[in-house]
Protein backbone atom coordinates (compact mmCIF):
# COMPACT_ATOMS: atom_id res chain seq x y z
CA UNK A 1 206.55 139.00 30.63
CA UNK A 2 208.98 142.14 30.10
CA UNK A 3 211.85 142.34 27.83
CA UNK A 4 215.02 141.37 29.01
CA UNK A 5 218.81 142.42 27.59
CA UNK A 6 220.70 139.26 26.79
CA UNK A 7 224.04 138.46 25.37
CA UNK A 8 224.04 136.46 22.37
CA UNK A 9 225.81 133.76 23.62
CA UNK A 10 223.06 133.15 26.74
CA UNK A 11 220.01 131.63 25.89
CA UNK A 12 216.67 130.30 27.64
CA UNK A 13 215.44 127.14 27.46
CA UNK A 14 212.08 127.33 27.29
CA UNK A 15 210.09 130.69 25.14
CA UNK A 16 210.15 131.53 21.72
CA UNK A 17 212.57 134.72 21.25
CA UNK A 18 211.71 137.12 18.50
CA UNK A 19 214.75 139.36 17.15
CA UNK A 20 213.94 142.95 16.22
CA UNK A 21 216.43 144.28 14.33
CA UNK A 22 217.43 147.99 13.29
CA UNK A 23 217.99 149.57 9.65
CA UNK A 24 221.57 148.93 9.78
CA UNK A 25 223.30 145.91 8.79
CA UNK A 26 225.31 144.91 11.68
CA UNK A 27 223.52 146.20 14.92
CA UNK A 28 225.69 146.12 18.13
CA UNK A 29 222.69 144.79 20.73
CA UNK A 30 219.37 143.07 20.26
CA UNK A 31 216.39 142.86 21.62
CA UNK A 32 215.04 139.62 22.96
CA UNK A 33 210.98 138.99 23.78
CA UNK A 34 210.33 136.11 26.05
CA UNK A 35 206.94 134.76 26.22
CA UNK A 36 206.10 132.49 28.98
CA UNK A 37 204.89 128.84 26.92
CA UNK A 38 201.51 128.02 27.01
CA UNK A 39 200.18 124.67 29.35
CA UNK A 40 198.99 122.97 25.98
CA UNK A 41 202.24 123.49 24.35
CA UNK A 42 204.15 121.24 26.63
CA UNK A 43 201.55 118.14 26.07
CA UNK A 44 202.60 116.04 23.07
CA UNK A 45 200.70 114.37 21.13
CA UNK A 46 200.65 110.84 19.52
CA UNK A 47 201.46 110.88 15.56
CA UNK A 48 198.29 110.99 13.69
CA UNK A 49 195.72 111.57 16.34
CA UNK A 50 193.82 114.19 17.32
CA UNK A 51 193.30 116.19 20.86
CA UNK A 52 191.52 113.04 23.31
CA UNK A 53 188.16 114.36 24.82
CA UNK A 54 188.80 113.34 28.59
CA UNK A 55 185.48 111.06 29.52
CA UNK A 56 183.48 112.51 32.64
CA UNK A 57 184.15 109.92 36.01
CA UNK A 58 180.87 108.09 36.91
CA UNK A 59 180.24 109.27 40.35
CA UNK A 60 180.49 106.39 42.83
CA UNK A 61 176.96 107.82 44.38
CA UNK A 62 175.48 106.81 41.25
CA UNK A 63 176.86 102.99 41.90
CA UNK A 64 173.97 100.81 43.20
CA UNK A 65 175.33 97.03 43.89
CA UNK A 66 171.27 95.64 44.53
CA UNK A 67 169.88 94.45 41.42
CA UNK A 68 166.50 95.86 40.19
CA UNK A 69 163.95 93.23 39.36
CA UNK A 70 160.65 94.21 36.75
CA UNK A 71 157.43 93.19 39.01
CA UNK A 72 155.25 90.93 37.12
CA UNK A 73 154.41 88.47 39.67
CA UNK A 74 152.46 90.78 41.92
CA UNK A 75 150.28 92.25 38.76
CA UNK A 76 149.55 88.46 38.08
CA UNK A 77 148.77 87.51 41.58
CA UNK A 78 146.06 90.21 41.15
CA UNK A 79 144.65 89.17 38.23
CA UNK A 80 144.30 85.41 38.55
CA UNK A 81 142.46 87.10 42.21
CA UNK A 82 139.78 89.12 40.21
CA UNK A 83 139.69 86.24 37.69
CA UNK A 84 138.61 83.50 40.64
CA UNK A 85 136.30 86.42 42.11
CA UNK A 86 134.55 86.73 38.50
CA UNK A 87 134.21 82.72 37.97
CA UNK A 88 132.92 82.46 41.44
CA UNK A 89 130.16 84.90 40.90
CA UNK A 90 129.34 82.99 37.89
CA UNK A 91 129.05 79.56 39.70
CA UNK A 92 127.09 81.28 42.06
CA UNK A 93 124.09 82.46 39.84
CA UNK A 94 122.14 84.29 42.43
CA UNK A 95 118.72 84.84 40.03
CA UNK A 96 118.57 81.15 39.67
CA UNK A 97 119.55 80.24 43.41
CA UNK A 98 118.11 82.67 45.06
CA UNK A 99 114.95 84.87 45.29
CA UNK A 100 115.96 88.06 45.93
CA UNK A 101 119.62 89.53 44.15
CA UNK A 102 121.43 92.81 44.39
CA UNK A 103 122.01 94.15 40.91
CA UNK A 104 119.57 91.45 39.05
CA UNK A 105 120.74 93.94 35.54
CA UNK A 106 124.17 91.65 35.74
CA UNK A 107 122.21 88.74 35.55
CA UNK A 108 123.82 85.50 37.02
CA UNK A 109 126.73 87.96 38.18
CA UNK A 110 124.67 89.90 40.36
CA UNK A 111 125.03 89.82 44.23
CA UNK A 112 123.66 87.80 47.44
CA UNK A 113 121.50 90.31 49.34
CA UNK A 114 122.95 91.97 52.02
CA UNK A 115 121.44 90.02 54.95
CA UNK A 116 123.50 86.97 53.37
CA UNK A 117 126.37 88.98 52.30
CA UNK A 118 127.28 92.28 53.23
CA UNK A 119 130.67 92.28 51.27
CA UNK A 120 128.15 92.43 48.01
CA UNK A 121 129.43 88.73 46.26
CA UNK A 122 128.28 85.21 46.65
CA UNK A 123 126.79 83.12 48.88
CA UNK A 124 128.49 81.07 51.32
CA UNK A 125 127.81 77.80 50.10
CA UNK A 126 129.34 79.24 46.63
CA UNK A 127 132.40 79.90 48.22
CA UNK A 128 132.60 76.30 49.97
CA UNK A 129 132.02 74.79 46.85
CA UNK A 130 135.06 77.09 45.20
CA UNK A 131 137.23 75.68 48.01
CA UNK A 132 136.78 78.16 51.00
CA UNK A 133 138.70 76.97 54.62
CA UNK A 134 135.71 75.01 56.56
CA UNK A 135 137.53 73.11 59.11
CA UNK A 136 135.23 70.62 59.32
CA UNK A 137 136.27 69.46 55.62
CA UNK A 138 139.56 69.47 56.04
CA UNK A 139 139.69 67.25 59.66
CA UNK A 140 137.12 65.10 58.50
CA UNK A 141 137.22 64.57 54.76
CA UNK A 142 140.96 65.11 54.79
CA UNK A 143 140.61 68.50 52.42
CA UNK A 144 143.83 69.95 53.66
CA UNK A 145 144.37 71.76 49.97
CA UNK A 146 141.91 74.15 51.25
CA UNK A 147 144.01 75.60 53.68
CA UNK A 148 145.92 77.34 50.36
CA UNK A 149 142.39 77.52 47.99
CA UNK A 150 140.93 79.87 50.52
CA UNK A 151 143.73 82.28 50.38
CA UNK A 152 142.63 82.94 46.61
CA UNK A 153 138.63 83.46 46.90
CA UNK A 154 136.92 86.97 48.13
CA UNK A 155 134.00 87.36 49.69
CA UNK A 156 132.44 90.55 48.06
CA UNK A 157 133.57 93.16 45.62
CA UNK A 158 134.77 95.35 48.73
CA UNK A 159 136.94 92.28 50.17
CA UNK A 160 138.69 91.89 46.31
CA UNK A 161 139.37 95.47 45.75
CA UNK A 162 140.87 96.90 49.47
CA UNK A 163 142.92 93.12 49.21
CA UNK A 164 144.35 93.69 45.45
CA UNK A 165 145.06 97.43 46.19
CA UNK A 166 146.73 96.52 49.12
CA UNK A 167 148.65 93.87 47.27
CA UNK A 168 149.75 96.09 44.47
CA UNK A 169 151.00 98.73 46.97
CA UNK A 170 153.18 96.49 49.36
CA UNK A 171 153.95 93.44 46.64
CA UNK A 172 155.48 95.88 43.43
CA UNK A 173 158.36 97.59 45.51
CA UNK A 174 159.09 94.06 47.71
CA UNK A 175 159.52 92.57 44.17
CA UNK A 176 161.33 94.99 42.46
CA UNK A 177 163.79 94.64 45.54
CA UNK A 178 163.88 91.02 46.01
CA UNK A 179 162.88 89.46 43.00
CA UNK A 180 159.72 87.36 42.08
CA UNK A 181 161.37 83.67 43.39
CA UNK A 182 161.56 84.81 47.01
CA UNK A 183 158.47 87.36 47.36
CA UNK A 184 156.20 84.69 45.24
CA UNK A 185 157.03 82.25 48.07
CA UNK A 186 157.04 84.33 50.79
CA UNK A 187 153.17 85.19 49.60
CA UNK A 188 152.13 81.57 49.10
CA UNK A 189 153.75 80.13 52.36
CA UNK A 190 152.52 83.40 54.76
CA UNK A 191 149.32 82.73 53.35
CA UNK A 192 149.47 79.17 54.10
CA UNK A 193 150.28 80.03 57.71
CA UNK A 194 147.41 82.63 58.41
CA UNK A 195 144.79 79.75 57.33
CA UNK A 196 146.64 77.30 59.46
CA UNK A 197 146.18 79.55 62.63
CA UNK A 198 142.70 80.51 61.48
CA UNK A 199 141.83 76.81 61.47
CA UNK A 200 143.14 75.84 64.73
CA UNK A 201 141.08 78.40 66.44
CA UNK A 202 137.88 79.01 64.31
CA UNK A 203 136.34 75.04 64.27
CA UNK A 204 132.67 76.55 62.53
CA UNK A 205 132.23 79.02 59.48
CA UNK A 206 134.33 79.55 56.27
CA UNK A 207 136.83 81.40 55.94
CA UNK A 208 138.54 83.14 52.65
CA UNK A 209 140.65 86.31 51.64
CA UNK A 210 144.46 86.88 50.72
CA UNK A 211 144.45 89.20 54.03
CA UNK A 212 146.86 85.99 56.08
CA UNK A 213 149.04 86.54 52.14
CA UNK A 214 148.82 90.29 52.97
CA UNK A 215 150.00 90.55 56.21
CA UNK A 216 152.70 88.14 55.50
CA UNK A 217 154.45 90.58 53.22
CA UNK A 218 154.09 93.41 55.72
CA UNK A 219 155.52 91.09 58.39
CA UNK A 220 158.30 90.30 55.79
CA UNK A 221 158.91 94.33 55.85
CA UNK A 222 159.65 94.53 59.15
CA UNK A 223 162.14 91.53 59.65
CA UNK A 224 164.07 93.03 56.44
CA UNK A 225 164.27 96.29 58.26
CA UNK A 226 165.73 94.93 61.03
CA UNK A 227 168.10 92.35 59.47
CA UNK A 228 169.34 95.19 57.19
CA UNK A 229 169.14 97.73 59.93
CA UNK A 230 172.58 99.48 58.67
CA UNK A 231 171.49 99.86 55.39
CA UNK A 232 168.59 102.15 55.84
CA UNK A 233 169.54 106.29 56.64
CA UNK A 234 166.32 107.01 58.45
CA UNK A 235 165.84 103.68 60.48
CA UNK A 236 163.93 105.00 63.40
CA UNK A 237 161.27 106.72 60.75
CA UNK A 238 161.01 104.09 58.64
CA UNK A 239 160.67 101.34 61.62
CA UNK A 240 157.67 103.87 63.34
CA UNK A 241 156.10 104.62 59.95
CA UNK A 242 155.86 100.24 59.50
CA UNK A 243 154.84 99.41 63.06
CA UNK A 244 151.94 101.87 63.09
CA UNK A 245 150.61 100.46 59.40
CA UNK A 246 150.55 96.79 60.79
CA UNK A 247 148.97 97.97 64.15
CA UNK A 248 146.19 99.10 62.46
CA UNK A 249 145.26 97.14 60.35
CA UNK A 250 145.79 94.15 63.11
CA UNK A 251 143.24 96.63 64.92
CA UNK A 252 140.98 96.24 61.97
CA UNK A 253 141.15 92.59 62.66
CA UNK A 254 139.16 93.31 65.63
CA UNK A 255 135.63 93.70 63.46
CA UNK A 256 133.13 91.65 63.18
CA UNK A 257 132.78 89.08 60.29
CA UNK A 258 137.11 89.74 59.77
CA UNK A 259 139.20 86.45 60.70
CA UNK A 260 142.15 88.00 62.75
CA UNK A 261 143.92 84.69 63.61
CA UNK A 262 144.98 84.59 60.01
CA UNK A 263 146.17 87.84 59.92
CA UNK A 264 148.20 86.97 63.10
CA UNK A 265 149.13 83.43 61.06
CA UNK A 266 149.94 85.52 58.11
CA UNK A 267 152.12 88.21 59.44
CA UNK A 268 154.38 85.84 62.24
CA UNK A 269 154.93 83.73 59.28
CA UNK A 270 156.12 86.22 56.83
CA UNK A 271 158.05 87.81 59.85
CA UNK A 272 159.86 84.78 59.67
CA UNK A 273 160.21 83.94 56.50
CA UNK A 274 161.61 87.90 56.11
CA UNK A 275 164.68 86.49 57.79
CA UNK A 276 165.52 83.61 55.56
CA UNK A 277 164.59 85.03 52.19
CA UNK A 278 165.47 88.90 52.60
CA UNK A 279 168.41 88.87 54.41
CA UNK A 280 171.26 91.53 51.97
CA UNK A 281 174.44 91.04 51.86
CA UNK A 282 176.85 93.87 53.67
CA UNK A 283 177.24 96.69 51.55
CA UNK A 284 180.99 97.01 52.10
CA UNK A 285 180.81 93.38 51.24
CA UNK A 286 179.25 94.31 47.99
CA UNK A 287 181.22 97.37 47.09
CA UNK A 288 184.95 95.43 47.55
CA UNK A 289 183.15 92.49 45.25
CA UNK A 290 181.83 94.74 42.53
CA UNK A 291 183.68 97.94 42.86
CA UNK A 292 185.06 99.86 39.43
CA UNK A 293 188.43 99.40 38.72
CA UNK A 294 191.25 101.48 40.69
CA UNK A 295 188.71 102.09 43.64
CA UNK A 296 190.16 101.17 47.39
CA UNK A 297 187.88 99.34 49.31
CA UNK A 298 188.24 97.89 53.20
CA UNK A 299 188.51 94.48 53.14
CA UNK A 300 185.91 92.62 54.27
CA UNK A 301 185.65 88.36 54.61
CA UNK A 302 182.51 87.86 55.70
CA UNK A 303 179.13 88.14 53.12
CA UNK A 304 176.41 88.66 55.81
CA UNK A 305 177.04 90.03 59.61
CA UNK A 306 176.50 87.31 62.96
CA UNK A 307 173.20 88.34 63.83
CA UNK A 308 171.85 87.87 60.70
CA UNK A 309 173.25 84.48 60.32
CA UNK A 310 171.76 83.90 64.08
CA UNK A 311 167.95 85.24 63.12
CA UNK A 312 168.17 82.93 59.59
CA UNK A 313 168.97 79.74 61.73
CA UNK A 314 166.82 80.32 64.45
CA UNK A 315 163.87 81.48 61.99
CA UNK A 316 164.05 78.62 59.97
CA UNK A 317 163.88 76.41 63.35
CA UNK A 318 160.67 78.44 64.13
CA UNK A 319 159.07 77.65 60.87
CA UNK A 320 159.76 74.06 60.71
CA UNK A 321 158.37 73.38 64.17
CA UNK A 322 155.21 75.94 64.16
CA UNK A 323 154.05 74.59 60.76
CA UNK A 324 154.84 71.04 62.24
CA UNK A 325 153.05 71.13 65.27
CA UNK A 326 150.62 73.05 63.90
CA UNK A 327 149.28 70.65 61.03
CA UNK A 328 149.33 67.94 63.34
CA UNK A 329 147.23 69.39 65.85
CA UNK A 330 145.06 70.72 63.20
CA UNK A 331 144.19 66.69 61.90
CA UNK A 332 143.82 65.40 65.50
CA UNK A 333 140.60 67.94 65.50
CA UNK A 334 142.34 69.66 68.69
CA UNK A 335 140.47 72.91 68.69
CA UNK A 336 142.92 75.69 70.60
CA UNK A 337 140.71 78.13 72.98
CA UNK A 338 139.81 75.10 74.73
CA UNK A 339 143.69 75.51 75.86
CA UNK A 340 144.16 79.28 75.94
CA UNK A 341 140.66 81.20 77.52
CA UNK A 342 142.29 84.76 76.67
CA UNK A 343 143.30 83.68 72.70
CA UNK A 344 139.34 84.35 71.54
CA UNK A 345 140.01 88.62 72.36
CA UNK A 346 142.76 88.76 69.45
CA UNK A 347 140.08 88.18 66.79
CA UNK A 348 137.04 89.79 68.62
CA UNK A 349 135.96 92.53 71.07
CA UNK A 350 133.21 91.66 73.47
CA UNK A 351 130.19 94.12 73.07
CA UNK A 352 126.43 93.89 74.31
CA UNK A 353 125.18 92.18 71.29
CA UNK A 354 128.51 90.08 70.55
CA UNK A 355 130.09 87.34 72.45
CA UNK A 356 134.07 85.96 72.09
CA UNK A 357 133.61 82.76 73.43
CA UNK A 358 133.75 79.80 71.47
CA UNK A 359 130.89 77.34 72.09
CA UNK A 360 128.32 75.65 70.71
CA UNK A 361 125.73 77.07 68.70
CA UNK A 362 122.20 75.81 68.33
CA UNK A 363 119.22 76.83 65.98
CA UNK A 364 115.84 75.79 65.32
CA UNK A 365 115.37 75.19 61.67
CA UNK A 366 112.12 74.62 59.32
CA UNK A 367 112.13 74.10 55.52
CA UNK A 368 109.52 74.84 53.02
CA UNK A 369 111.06 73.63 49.61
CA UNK A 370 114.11 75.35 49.05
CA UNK A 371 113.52 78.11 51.89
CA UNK A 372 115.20 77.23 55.01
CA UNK A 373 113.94 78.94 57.77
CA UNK A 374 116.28 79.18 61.23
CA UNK A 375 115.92 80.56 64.32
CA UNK A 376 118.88 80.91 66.65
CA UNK A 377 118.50 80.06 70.56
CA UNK A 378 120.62 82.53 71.92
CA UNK A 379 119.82 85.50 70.47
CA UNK A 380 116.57 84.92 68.86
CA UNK A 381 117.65 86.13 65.61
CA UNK A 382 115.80 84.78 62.78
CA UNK A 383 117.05 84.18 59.06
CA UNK A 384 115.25 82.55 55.77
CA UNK A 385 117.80 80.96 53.09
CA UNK A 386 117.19 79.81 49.56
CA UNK A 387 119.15 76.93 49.39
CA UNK A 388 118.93 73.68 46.08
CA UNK A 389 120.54 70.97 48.31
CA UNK A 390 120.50 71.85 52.12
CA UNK A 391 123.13 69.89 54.02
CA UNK A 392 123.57 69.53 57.62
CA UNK A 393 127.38 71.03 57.35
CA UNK A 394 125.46 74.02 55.44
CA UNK A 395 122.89 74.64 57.87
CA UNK A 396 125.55 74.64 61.23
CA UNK A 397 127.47 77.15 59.26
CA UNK A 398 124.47 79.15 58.50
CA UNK A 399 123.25 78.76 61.92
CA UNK A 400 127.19 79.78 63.54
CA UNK A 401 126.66 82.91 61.35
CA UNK A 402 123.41 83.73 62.85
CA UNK A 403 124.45 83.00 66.27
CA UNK A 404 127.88 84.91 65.77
């Protein structure tokens, strides 16, 4: 950008040249000034329009191919849980059917006493009545549709509320992910499969609780996290995190008056099931199919990789068979430990007052009225029960819990 001495008959292209001229008339040289052209002075633009605003790039981090469902079906699941837990305390009416209540203020709401119940909710003959598992129903009267009722009464207000909590922090994210079709399903059919396992080794008592349900989604959790193992960044934290969750609350299972077997049911089941319904697509697959416009992707044919086409068929196969065989054995009134001695230690731990083997339980039993009065022969424990219409079935179950 200096000044530079040109004839008059050379020229430059490109610059604007500014003449400076002397006082006289005819001067014999001239100055030329050459400035350099601005960028923006080369650009031309179309007749009539202004300067375009380039648009910012979306950044292809920001591109998510998953779709993100809204979770309603979980938050209904709960509520149509505390609704059936409400109803049931009404049918139950403790003032009326019993003597002695916990919380007598909430009148036919208020609560078996503790010696009855110590989940603080109804008696056990309410929750038959509501449609709780009892084996003995379902081989002999042919009640099968108890084997999903059960899966939607409580036994207290402590079962309902660590259950729903539970539910609301596993079930909201798995349906936001997967959508309500597939995780609805999944819940139903895991819960189906805890009871099933429940009733092939637990012939006396009732059994209730969305626990099987529960442990059917976390099951679910783990065979998406292996079926989509190279879509997750930290895979062994995430895996470690998951197995140590289920192991203890399988170790919970352990307690007493807590049916493990359908936790066990509940979580093989929706291990399984996480196979079939929560298998994604690859992610390069996804990215060719719905990348922007203009972007290069690596062509790939196939919409899912081998091995998860392998653990879909052979899942499936597992389903169809377990549930198979296991309904059948179920109505020929084959009870299970008789066939496997060591099964009884995944639901219980033997301790001085508690014993894991199955067998047959025996009581000596008076009545007064309504007041039942039993005694157990093993362990000499003693119980008195208020009970309108005493039944045989009602009194073994009674007499199991006593004995248990």
């Amino acid at each position: 950008m200096g000044f530079l001495g040109l004839n008059q008959n050379q020229y430059t292209e490109k610059g604007e040249i500014f003449m400076e001229s002397g006082q006289s008339a005819a001067p014999s040289s001239l100055d030329i000034k050459v400035v350099r052209p601005r960028r923006s002075d080369n650009v031309v633009q179309p007749a009539g329009q202004g300067s375009v605003t380039p648009q910012p790039r979306r950044s292809f981090s920001d591109y998510n191919p998953f779709k993100s469902w809204v979770s309603w079906l979980v938050p209904l699941i709960v509520v149509a849980n505390i609704v059936v837990f409400v109803v049931t305390m009404f049918v139950n009416d403790c003032p009326k059917n019993s003597g002695r209540c916990i919380g007598r203020f909430l009148g036919r709401f208020s609560f078996q006493p503790f010696k009855e119940n110590l989940f603080l909710g109804p008696s056990s003959n309410t929750l038959e009545k509501m449609g709780a598992l009892d084996v003995q129903r379902v081989i002999h009267q042919h009640q099968g549709w108890r084997l999903i009722s059960c899966m939607w009464l409580h036994a207290g207000v402590f079962h309902v509320l660590a259950n729903m909590l539970s539910l609301l922090f596993i079930g909201i994210r798995l349906e936001q992910e997967f959508g309500f079709v597939r995780i609805g399903v999944l819940y139903v059919m895991s819960g189906f499969g805890g009871s099933l396992l429940s009733a092939l080794f637990i012939q006396y008592g009732i059994s209730v609780g969305a626990s099987g349900a529960l442990f059917g989604l976390l099951g679910s959790m783990l065979s998406e996290l292996i079926s989509n193992w190279t879509m997750y960044a930290n895979k062994l934290a995430a895996l470690l995190t998951l197995v140590f969750i289920i192991i203890i609350n399988l170790a919970a299972g352990l307690l007493p008056h807590v049916d493990n077997f359908a936790h066990i049911g509940g979580f093989v089941s929706g291990f399984l099931f996480g196979f079939v319904f929560l298998i994604r697509p690859q992610f390069k697959w996804l990215t060719q199919r719905n990348a922007p416009p203009g972007l290069i992707t690596t062509p790939v044919k196939s919409k899912h990789k081998t091995y998860q086409y392998v653990l879909w068929v052979l899942s499936l196969i597992l389903l169809t068979v377990g549930y198979t065989l296991g309904l059948i054995t179920l109505f020929r009134g084959v009870n299970l430990n008789d066939h496997c001695s060591w099964c009884q230690y995944m639901s219980c731990i033997p301790i001085s007052k508690r014993s894991c083997k199955s067998q047959n339980v025996y009581c000596l039993s008076s009545q007064i009225g309504n007041q039942l009065n039993l005694t157990c022969v093993s362990n000499g424990r003693n119980g008195t029960y208020s009970l309108l219409d005493p039944s045989a079935s009602r009194a073994q179950q009674l007499c199991a819990e006593l004995c248990s």
